[in-house]
C-alpha atoms as a PDB file:
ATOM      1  CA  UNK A   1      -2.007  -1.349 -14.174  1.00  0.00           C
ATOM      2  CA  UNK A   2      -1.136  -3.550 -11.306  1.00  0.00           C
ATOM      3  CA  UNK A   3      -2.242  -3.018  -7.530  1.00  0.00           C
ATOM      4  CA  UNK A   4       0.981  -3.737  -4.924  1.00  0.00           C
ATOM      5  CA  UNK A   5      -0.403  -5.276  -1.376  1.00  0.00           C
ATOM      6  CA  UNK A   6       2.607  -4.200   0.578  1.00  0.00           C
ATOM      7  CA  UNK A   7       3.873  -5.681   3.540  1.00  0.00           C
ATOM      8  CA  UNK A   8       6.723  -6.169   5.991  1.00  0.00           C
ATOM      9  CA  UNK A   9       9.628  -8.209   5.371  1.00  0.00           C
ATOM     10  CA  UNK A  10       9.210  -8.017   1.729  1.00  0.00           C
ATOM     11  CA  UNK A  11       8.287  -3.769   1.495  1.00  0.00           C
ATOM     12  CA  UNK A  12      11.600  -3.365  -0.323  1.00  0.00           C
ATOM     13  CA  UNK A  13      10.853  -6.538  -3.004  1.00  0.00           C
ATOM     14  CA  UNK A  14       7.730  -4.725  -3.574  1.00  0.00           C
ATOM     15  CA  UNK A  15       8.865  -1.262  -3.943  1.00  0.00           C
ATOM     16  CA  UNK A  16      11.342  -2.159  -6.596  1.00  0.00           C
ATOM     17  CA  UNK A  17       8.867  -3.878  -8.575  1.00  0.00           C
ATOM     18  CA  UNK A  18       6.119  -1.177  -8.270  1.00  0.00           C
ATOM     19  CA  UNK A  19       8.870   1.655  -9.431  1.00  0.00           C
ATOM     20  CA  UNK A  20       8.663  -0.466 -12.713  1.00  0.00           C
ATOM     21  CA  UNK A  21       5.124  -0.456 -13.283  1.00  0.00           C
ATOM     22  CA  UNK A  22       4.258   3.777 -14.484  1.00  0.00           C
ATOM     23  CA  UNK A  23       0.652   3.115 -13.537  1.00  0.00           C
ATOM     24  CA  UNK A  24       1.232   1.337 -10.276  1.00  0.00           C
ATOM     25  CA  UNK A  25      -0.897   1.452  -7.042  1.00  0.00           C
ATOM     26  CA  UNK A  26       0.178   0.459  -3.812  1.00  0.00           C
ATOM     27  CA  UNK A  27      -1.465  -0.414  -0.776  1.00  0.00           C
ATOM     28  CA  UNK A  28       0.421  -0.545   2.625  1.00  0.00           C
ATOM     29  CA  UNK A  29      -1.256  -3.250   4.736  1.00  0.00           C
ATOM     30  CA  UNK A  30      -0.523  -4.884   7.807  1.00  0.00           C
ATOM     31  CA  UNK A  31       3.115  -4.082   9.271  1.00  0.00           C
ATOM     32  CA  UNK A  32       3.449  -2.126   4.899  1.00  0.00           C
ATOM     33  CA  UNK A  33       2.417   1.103   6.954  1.00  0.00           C
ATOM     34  CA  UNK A  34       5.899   1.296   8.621  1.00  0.00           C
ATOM     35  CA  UNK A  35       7.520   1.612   5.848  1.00  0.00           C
ATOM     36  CA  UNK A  36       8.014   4.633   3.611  1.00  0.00           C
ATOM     37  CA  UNK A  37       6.020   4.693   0.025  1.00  0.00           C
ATOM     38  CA  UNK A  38       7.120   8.460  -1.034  1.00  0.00           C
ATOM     39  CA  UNK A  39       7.647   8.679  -4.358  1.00  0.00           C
ATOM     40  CA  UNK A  40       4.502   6.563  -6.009  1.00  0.00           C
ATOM     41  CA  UNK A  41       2.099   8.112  -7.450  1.00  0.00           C
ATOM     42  CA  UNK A  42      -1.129   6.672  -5.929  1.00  0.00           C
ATOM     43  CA  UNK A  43      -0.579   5.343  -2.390  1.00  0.00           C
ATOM     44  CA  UNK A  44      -3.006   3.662   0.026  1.00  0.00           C
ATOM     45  CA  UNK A  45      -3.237   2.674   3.613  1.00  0.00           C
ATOM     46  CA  UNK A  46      -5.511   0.487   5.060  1.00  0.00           C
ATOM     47  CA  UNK A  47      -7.334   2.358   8.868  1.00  0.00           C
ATOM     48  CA  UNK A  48      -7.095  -0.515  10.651  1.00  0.00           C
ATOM     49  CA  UNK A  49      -3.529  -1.268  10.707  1.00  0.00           C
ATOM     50  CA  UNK A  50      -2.291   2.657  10.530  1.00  0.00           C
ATOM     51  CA  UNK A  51      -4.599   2.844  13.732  1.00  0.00           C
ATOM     52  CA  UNK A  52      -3.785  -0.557  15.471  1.00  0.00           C
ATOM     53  CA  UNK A  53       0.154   0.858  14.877  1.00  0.00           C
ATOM     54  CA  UNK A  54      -0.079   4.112  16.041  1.00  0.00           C
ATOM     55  CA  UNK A  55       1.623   6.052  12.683  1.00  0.00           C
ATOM     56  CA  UNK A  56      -1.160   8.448  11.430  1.00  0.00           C
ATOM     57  CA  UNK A  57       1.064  10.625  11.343  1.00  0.00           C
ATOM     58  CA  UNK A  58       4.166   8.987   8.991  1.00  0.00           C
ATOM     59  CA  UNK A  59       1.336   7.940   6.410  1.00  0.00           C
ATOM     60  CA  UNK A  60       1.548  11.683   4.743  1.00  0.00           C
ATOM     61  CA  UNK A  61       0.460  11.730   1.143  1.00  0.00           C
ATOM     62  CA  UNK A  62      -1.319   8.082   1.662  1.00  0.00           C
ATOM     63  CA  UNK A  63      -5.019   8.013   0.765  1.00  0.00           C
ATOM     64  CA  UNK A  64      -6.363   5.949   4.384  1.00  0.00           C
ATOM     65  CA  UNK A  65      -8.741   3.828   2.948  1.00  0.00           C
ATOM     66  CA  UNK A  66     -11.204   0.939   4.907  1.00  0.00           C
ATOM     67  CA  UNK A  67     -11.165  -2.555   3.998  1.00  0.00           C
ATOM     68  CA  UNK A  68     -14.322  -2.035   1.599  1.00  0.00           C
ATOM     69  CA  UNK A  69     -12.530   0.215  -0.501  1.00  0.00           C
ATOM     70  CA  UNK A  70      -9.379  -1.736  -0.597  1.00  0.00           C
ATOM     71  CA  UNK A  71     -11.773  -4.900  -1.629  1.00  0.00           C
ATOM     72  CA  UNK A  72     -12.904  -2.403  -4.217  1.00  0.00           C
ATOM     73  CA  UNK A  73      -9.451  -1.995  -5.227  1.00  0.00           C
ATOM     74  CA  UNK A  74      -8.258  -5.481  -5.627  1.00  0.00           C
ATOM     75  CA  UNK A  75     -11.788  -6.449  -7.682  1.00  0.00           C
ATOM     76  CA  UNK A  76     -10.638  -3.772 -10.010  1.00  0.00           C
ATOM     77  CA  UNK A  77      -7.279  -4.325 -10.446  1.00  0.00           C
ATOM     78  CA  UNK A  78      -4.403  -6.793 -11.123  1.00  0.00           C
ATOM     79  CA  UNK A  79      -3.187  -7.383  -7.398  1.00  0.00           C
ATOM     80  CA  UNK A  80       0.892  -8.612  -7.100  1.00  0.00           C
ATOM     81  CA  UNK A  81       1.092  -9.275  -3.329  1.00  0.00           C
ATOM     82  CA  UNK A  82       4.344  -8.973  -0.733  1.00  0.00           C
ATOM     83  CA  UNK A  83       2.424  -9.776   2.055  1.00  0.00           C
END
């Protein structure tokens, strides 16, 4: 199980890596929460940036998470980053 950090330019990189992986995780982080993660299973965003951008409301079906719990995340997990 691998956790995706993704970002902006390389969202679509990450995507098609993370469709590969059945137990996959992804994080959208920094200019990630623009872009559209429908279709993973289990989907984060981190507050700050889905706040500082203004797009609470295109992050449907993303769990919002803080950067405590996405610390959490990456200690427990295998992180692949496209940052």
């Amino acid at each position: 199980m691998a956790l995706y950090l993704i970002g902006l330019p390389f969202a679509k990189t990450g995507f098609e890596l993370a469709k590969r992986d059945s137990d996959a995780k992804v994080v959208l982080i920094e200019d990630g929460v623009y872009a559209d993660a429908s279709g993973f299973g289990e989907v984060y965003a981190v507050k700050e940036d889905v706040e500082k951008r203004g797009v609470a409301s295109r992050i449907a079906g993303a769990k919002v998470i803080d950067y405590d719990e996405l610390v959490d995340l990456i200690v427990d997990n295998k992180v692949v980053n496209f940052l």
